[in-house]
PDB file of N, CA and C in Angstrom:
ATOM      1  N   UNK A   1     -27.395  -6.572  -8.997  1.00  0.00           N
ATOM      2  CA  UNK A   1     -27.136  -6.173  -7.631  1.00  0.00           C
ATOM      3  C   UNK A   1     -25.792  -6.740  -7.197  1.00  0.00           C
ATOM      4  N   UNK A   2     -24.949  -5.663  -6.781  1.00  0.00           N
ATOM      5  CA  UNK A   2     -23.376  -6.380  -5.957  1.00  0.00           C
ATOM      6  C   UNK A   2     -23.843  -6.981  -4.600  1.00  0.00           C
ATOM      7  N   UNK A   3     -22.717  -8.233  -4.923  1.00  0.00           N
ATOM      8  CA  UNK A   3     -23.035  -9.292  -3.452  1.00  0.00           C
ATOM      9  C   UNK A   3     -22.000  -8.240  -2.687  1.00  0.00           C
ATOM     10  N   UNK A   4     -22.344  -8.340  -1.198  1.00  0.00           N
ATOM     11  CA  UNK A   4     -21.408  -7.969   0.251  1.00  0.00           C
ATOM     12  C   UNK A   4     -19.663  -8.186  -0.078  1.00  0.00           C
ATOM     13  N   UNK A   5     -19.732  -9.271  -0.803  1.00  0.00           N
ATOM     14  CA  UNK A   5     -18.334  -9.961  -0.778  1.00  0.00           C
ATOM     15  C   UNK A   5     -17.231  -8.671  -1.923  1.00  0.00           C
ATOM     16  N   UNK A   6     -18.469  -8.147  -3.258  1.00  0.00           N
ATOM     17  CA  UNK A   6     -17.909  -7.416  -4.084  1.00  0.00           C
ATOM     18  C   UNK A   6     -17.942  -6.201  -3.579  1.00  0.00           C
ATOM     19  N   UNK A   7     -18.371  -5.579  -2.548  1.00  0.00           N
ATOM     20  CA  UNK A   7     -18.640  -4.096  -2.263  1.00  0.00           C
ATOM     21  C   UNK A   7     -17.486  -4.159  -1.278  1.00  0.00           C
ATOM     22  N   UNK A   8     -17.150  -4.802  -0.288  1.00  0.00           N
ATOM     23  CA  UNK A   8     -16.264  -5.555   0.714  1.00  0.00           C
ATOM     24  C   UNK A   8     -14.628  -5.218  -0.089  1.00  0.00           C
ATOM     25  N   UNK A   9     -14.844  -6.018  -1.461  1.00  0.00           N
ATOM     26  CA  UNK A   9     -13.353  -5.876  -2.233  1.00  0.00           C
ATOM     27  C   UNK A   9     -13.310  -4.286  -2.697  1.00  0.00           C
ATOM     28  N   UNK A  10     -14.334  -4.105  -3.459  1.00  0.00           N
ATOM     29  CA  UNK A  10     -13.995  -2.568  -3.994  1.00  0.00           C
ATOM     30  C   UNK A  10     -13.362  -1.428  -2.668  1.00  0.00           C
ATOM     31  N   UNK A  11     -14.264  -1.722  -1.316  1.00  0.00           N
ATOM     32  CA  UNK A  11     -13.809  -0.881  -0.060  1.00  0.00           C
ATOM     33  C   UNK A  11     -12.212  -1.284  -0.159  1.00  0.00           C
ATOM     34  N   UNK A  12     -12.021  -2.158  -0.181  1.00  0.00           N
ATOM     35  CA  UNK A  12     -10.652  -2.706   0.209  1.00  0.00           C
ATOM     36  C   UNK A  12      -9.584  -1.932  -0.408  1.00  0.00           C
ATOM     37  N   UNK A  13     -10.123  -2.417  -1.989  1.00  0.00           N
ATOM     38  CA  UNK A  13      -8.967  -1.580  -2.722  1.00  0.00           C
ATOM     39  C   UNK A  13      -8.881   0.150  -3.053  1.00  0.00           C
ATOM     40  N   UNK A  14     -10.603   0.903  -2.580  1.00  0.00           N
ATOM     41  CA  UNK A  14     -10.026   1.952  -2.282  1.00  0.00           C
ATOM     42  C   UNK A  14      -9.419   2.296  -0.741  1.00  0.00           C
ATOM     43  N   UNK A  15      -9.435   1.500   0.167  1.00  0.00           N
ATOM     44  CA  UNK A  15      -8.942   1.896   1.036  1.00  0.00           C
ATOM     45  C   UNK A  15      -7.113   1.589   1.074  1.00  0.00           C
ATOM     46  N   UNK A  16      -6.859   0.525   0.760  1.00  0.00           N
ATOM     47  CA  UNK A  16      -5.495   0.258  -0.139  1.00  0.00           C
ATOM     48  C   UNK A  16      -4.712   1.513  -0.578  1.00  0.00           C
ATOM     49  N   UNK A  17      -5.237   1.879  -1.400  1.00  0.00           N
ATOM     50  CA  UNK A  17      -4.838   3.201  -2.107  1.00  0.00           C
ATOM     51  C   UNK A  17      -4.641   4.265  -1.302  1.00  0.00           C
ATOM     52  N   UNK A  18      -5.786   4.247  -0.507  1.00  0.00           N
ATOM     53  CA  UNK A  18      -4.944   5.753   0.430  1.00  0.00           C
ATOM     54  C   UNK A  18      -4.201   5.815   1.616  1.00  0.00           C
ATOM     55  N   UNK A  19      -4.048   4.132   2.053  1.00  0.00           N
ATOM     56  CA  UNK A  19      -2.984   3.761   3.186  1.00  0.00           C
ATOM     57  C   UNK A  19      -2.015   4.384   2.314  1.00  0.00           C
ATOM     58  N   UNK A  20      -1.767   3.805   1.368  1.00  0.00           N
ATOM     59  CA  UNK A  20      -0.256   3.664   0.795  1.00  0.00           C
ATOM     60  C   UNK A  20       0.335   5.028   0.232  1.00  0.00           C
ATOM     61  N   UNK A  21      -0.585   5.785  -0.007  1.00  0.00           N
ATOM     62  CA  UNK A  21      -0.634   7.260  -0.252  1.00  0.00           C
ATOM     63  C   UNK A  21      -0.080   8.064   1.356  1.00  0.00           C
ATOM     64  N   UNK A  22      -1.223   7.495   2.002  1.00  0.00           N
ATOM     65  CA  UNK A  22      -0.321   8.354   3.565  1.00  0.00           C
ATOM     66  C   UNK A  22       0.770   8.106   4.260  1.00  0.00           C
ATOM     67  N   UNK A  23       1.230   6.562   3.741  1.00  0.00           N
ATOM     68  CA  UNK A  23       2.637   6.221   3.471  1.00  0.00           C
ATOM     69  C   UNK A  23       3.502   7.193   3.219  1.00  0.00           C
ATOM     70  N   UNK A  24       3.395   7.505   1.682  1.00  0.00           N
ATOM     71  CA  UNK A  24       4.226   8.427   1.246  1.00  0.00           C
ATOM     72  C   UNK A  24       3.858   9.917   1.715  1.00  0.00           C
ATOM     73  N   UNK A  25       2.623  10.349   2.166  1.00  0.00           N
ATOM     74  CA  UNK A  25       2.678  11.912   2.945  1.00  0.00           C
ATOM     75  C   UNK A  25       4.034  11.522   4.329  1.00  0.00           C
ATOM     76  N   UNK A  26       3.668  10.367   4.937  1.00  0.00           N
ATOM     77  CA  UNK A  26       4.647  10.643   5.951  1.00  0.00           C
ATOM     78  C   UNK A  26       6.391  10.832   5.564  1.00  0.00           C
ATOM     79  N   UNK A  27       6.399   9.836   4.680  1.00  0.00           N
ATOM     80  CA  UNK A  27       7.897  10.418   4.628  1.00  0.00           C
ATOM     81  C   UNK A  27       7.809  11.316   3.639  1.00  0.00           C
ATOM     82  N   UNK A  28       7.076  12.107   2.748  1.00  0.00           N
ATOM     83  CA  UNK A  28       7.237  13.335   2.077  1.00  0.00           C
ATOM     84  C   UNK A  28       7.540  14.507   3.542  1.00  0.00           C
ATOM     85  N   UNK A  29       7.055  14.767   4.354  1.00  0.00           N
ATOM     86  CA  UNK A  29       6.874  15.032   5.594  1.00  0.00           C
ATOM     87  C   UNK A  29       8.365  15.565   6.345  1.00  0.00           C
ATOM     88  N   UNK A  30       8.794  14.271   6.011  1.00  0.00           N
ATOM     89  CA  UNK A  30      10.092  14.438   7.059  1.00  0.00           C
ATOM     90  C   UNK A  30      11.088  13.977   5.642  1.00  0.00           C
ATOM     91  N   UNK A  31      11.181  14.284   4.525  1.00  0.00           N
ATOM     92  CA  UNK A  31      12.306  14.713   3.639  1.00  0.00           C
ATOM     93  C   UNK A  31      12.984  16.100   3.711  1.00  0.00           C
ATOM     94  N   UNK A  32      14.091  16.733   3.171  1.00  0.00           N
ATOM     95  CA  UNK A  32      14.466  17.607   3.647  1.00  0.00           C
ATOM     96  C   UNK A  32      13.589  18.669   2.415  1.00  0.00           C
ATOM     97  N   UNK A  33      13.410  19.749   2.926  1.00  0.00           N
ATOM     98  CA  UNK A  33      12.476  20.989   2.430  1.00  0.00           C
ATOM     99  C   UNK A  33      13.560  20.893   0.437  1.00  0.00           C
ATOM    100  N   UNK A  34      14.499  21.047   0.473  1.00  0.00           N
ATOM    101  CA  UNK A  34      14.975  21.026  -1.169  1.00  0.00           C
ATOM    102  C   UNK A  34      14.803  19.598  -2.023  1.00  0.00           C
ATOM    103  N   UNK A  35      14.269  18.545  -0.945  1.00  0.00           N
ATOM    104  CA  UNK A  35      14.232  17.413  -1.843  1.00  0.00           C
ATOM    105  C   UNK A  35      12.734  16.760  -2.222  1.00  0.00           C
ATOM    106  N   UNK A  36      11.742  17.711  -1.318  1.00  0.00           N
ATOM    107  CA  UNK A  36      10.480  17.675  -1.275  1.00  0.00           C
ATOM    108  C   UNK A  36       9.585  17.165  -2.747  1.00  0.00           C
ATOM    109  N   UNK A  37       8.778  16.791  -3.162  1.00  0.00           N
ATOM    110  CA  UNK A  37       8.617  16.183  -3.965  1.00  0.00           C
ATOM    111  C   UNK A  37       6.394  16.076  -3.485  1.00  0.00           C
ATOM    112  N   UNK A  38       6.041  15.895  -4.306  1.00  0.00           N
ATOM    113  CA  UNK A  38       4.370  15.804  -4.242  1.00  0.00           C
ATOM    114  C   UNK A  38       4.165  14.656  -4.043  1.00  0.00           C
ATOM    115  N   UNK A  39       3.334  14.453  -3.121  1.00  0.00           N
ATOM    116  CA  UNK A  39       3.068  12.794  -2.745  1.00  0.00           C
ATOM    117  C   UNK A  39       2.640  12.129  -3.814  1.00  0.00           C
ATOM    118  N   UNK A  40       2.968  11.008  -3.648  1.00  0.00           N
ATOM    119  CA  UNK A  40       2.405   9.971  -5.054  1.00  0.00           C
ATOM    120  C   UNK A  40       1.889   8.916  -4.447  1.00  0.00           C
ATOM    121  N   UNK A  41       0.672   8.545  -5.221  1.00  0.00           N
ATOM    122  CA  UNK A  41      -0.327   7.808  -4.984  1.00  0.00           C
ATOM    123  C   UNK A  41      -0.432   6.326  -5.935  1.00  0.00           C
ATOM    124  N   UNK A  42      -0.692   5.360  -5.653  1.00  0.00           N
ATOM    125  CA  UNK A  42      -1.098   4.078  -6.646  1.00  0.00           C
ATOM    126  C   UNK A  42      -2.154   3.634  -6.391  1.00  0.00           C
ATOM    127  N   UNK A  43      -2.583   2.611  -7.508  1.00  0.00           N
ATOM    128  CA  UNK A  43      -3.805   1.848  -6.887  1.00  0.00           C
ATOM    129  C   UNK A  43      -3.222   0.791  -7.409  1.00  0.00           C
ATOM    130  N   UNK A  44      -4.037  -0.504  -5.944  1.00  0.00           N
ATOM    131  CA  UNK A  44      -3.754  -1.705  -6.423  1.00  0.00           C
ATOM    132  C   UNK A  44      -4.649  -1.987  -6.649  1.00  0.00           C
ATOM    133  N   UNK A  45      -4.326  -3.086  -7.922  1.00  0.00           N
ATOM    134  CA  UNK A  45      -6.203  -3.937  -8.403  1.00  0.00           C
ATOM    135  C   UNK A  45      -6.349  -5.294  -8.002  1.00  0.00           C
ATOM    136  N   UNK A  46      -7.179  -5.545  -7.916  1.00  0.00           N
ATOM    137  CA  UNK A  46      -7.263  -7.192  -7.846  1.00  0.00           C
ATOM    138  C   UNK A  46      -8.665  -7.879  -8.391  1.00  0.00           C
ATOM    139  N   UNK A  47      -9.197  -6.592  -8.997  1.00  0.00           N
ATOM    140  CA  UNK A  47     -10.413  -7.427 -10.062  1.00  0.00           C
ATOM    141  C   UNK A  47      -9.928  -8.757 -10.705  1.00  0.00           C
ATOM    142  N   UNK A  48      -8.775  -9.120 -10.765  1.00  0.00           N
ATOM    143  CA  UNK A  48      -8.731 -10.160 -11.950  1.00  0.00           C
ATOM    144  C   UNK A  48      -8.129 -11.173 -10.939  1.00  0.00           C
ATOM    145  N   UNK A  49      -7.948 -11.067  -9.438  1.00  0.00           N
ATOM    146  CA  UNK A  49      -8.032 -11.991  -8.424  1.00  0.00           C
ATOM    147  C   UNK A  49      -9.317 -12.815  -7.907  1.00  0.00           C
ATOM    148  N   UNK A  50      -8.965 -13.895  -7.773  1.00  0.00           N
ATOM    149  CA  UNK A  50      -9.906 -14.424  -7.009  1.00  0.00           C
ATOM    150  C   UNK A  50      -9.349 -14.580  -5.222  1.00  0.00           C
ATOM    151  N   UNK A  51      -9.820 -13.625  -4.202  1.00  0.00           N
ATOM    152  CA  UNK A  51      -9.821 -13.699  -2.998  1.00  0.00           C
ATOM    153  C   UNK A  51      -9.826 -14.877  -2.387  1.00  0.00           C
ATOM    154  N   UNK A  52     -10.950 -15.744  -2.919  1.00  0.00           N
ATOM    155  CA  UNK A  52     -11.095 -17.069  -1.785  1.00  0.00           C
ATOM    156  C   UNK A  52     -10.736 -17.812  -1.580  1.00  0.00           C
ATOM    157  N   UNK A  53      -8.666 -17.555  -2.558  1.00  0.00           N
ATOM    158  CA  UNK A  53      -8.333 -18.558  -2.261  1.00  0.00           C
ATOM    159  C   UNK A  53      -6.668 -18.143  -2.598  1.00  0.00           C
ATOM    160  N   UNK A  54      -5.904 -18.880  -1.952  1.00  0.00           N
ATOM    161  CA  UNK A  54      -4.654 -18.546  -1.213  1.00  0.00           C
ATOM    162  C   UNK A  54      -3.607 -18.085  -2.542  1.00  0.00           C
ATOM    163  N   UNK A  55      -3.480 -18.506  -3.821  1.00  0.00           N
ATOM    164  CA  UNK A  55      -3.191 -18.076  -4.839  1.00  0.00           C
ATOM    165  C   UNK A  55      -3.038 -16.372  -5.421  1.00  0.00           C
ATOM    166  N   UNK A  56      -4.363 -16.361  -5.079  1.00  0.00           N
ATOM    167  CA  UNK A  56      -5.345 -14.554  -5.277  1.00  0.00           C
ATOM    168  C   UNK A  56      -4.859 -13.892  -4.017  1.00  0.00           C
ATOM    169  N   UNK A  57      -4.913 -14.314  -2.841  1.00  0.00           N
ATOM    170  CA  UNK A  57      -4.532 -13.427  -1.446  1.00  0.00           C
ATOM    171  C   UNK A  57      -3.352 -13.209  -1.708  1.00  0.00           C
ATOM    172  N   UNK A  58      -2.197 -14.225  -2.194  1.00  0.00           N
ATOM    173  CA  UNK A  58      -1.058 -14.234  -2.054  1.00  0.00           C
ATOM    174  C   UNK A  58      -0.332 -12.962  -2.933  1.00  0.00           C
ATOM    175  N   UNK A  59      -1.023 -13.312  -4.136  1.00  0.00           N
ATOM    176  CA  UNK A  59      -0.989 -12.415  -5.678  1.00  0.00           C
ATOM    177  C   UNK A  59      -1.428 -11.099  -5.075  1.00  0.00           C
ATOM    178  N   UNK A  60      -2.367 -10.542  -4.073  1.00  0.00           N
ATOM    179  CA  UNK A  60      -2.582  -9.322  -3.700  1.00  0.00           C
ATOM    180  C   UNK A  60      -1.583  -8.615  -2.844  1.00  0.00           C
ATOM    181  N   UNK A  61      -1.404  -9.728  -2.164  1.00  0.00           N
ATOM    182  CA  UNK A  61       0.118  -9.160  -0.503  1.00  0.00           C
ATOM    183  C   UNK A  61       1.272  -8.817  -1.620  1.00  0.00           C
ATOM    184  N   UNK A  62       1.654  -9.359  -2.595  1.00  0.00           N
ATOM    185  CA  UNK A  62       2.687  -9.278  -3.046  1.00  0.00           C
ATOM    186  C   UNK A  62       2.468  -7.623  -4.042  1.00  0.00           C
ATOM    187  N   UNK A  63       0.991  -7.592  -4.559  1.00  0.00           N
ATOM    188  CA  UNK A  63       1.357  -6.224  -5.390  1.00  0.00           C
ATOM    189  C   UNK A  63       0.767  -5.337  -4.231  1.00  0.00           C
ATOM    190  N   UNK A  64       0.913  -5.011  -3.171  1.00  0.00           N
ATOM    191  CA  UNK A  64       0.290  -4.375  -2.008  1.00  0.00           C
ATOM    192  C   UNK A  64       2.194  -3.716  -1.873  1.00  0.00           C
ATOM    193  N   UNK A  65       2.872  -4.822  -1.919  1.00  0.00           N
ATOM    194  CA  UNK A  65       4.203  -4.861  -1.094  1.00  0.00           C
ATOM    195  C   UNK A  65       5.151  -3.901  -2.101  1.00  0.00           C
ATOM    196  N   UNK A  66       4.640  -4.616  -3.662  1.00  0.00           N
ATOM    197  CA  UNK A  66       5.148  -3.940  -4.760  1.00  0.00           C
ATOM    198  C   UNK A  66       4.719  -2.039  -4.852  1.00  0.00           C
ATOM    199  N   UNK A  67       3.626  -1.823  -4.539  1.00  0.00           N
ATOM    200  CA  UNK A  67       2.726  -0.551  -4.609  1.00  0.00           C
ATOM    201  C   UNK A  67       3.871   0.578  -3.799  1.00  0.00           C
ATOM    202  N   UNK A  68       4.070  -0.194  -2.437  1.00  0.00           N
ATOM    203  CA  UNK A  68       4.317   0.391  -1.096  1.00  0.00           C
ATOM    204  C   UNK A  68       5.941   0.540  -1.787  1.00  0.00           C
ATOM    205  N   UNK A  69       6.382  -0.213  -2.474  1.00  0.00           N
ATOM    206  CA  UNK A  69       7.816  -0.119  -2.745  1.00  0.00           C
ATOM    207  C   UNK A  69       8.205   1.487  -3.845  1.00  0.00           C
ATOM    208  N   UNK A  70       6.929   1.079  -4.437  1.00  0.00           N
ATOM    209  CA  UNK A  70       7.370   2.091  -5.721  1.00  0.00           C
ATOM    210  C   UNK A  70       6.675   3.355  -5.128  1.00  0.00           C
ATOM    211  N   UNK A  71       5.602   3.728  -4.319  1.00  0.00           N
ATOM    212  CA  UNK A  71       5.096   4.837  -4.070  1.00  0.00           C
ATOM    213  C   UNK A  71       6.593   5.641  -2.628  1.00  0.00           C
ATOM    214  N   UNK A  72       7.043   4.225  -2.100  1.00  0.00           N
ATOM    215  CA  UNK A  72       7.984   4.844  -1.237  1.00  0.00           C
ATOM    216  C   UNK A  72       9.126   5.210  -1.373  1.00  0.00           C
ATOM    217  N   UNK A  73       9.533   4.847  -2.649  1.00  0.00           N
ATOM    218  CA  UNK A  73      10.660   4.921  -3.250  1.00  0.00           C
ATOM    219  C   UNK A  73      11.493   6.849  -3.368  1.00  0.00           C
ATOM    220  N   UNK A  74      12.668   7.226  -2.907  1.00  0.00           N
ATOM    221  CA  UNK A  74      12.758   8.472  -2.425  1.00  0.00           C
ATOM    222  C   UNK A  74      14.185   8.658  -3.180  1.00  0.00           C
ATOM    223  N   UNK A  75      14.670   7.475  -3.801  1.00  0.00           N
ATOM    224  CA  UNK A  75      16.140   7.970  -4.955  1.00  0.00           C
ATOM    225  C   UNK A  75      16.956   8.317  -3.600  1.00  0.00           C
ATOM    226  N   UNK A  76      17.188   8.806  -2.563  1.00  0.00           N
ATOM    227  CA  UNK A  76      18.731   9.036  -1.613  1.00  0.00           C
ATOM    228  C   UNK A  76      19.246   7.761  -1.346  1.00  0.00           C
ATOM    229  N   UNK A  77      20.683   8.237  -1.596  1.00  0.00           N
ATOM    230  CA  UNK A  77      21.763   7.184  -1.330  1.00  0.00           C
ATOM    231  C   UNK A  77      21.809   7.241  -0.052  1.00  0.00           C
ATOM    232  N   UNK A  78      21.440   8.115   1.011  1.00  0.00           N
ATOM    233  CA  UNK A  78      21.864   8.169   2.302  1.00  0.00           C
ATOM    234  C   UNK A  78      21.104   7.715   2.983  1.00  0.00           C
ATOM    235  N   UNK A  79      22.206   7.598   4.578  1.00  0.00           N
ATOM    236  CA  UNK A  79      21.694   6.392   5.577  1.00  0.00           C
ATOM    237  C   UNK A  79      20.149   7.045   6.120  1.00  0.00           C
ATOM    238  N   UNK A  80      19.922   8.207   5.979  1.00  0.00           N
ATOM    239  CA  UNK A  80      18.366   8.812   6.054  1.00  0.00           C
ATOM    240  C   UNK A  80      17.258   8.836   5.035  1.00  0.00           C
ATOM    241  N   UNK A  81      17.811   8.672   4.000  1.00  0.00           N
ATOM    242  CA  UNK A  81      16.625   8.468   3.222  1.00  0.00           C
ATOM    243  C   UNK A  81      16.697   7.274   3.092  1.00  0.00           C
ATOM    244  N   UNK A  82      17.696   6.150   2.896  1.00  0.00           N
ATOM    245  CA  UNK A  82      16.925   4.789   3.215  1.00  0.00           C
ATOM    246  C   UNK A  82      16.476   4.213   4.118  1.00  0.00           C
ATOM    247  N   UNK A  83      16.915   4.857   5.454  1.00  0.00           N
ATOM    248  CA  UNK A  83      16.100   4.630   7.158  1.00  0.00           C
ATOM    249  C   UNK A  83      14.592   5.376   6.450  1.00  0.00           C
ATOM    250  N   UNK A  84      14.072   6.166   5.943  1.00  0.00           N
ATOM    251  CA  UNK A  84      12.831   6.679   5.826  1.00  0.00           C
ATOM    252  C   UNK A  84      12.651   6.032   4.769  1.00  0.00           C
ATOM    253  N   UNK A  85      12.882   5.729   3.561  1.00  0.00           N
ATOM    254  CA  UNK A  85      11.998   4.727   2.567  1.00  0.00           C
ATOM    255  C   UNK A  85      12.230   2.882   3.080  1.00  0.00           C
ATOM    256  N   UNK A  86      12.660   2.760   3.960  1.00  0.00           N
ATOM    257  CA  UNK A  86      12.089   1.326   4.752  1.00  0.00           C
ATOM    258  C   UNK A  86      11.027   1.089   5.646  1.00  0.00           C
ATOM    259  N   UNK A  87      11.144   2.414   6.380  1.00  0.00           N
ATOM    260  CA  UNK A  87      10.119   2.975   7.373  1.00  0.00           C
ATOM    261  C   UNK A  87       8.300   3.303   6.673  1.00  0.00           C
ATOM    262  N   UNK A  88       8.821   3.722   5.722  1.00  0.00           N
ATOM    263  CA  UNK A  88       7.682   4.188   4.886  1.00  0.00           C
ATOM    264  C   UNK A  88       7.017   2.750   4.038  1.00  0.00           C
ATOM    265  N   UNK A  89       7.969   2.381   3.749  1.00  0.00           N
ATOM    266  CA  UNK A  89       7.251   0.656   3.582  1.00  0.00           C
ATOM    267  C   UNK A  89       6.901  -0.147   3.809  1.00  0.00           C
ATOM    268  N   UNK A  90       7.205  -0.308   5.506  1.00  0.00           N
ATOM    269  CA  UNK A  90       6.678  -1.280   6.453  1.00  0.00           C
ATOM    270  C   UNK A  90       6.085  -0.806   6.971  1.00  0.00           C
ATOM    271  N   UNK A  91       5.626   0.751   7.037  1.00  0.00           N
ATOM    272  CA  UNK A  91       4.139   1.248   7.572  1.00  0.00           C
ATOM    273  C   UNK A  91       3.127   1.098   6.876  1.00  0.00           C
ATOM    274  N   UNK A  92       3.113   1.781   5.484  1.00  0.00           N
ATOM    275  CA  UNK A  92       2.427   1.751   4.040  1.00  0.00           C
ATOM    276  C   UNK A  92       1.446  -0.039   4.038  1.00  0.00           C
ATOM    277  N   UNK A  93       2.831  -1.106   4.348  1.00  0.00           N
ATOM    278  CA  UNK A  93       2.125  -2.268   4.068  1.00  0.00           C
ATOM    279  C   UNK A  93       1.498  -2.697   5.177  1.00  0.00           C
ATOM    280  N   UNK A  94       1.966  -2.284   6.359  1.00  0.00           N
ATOM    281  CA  UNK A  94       1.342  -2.723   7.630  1.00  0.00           C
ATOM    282  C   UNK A  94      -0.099  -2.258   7.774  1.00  0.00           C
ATOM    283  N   UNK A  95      -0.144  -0.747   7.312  1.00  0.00           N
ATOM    284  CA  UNK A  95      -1.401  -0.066   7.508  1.00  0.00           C
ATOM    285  C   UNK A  95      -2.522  -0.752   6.975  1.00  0.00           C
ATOM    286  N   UNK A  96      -1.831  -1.488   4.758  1.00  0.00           N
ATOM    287  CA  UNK A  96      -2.497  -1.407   4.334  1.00  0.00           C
ATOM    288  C   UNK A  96      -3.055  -3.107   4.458  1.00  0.00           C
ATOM    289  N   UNK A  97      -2.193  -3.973   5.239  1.00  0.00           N
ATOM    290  CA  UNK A  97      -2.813  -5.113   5.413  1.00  0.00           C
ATOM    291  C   UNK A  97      -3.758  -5.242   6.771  1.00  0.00           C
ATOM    292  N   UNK A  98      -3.810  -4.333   7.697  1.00  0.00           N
ATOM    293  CA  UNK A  98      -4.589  -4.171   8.826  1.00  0.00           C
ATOM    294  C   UNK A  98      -6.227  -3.749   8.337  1.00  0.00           C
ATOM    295  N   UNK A  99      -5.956  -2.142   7.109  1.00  0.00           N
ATOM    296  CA  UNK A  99      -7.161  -2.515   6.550  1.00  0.00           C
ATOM    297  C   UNK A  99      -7.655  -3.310   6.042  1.00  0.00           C
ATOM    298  N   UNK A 100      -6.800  -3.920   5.106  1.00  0.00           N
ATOM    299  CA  UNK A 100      -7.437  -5.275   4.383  1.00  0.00           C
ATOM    300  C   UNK A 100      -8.063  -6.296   5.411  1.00  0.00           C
ATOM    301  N   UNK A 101      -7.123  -6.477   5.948  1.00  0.00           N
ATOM    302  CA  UNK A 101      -7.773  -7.696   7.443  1.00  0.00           C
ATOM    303  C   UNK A 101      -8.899  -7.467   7.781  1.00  0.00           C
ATOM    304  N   UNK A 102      -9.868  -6.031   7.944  1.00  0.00           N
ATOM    305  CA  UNK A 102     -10.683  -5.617   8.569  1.00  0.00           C
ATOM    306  C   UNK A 102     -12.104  -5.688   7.682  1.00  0.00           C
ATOM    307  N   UNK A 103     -11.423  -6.212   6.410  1.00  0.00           N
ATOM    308  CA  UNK A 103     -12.517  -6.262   5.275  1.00  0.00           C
ATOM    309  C   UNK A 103     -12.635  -7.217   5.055  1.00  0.00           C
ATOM    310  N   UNK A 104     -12.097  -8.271   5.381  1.00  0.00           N
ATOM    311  CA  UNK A 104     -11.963  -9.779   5.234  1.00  0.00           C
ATOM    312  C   UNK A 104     -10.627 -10.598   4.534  1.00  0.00           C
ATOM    313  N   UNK A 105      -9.660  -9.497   4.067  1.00  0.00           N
ATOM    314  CA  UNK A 105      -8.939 -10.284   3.446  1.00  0.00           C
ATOM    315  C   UNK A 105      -7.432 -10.859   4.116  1.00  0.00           C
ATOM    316  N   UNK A 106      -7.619 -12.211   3.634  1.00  0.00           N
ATOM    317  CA  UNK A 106      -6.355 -12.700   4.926  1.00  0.00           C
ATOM    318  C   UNK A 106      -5.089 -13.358   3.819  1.00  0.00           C
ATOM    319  N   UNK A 107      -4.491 -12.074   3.576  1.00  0.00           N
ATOM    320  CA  UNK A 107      -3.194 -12.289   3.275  1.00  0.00           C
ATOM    321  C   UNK A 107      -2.027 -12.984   3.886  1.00  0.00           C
ATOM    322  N   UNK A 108      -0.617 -12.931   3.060  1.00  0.00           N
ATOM    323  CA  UNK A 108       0.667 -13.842   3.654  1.00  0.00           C
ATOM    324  C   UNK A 108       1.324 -12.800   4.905  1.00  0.00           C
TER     325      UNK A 108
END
């Protein structure tokens, strides 16, 4: 039988996954129609974390931050596509540490 604490993490990290996914719908969204591209999705893991303790939280914020980097990532040199892949990364991680927060996990 899964304890609360393991059903709690699995929610987490699928919910993880599709913050960071609607991350990238938003700025797929507002790219220009010829540079359009199919949203891309990641998952972060943290089975091989231990949560309860500041090491493991820390180790999660950081591949949360990493996820949000590479799923937001949009290749333009210009001052608009890097105003939208910064935008898209500090939403992506914001979203996806608000869910996390809401599941118990208290990241950096």
């Amino acid at each position: 039988m899964l304890t609360t604490s393991t059903n709690t993490f699995r929610n987490v990290l699928g919910t993880i996954g599709t913050v960071i996914c609607a991350g990238v719908c938003l700025v797929a969204a507002t790219a220009p129609a010829q540079a359009a591209e199919a949203p891309r999705a990641t998952t972060v893991s943290y089975v091989d974390l231990n949560l309860a303790n500041d090491q493991g939280r820390d180790t999660l914020d950081a591949r949360i931050k990493a996820a949000a980097r590479s799923v937001c990532a949009n290749g333009g040199g210009d001052l608009r596509a890097r105003t939208g892949q910064a935008r898209c990364i500090r939403e992506a991680i914001s979203q996806a540490r608000m869910t996390a927060f809401s599941h118990g996990f208290q990241g950096r």
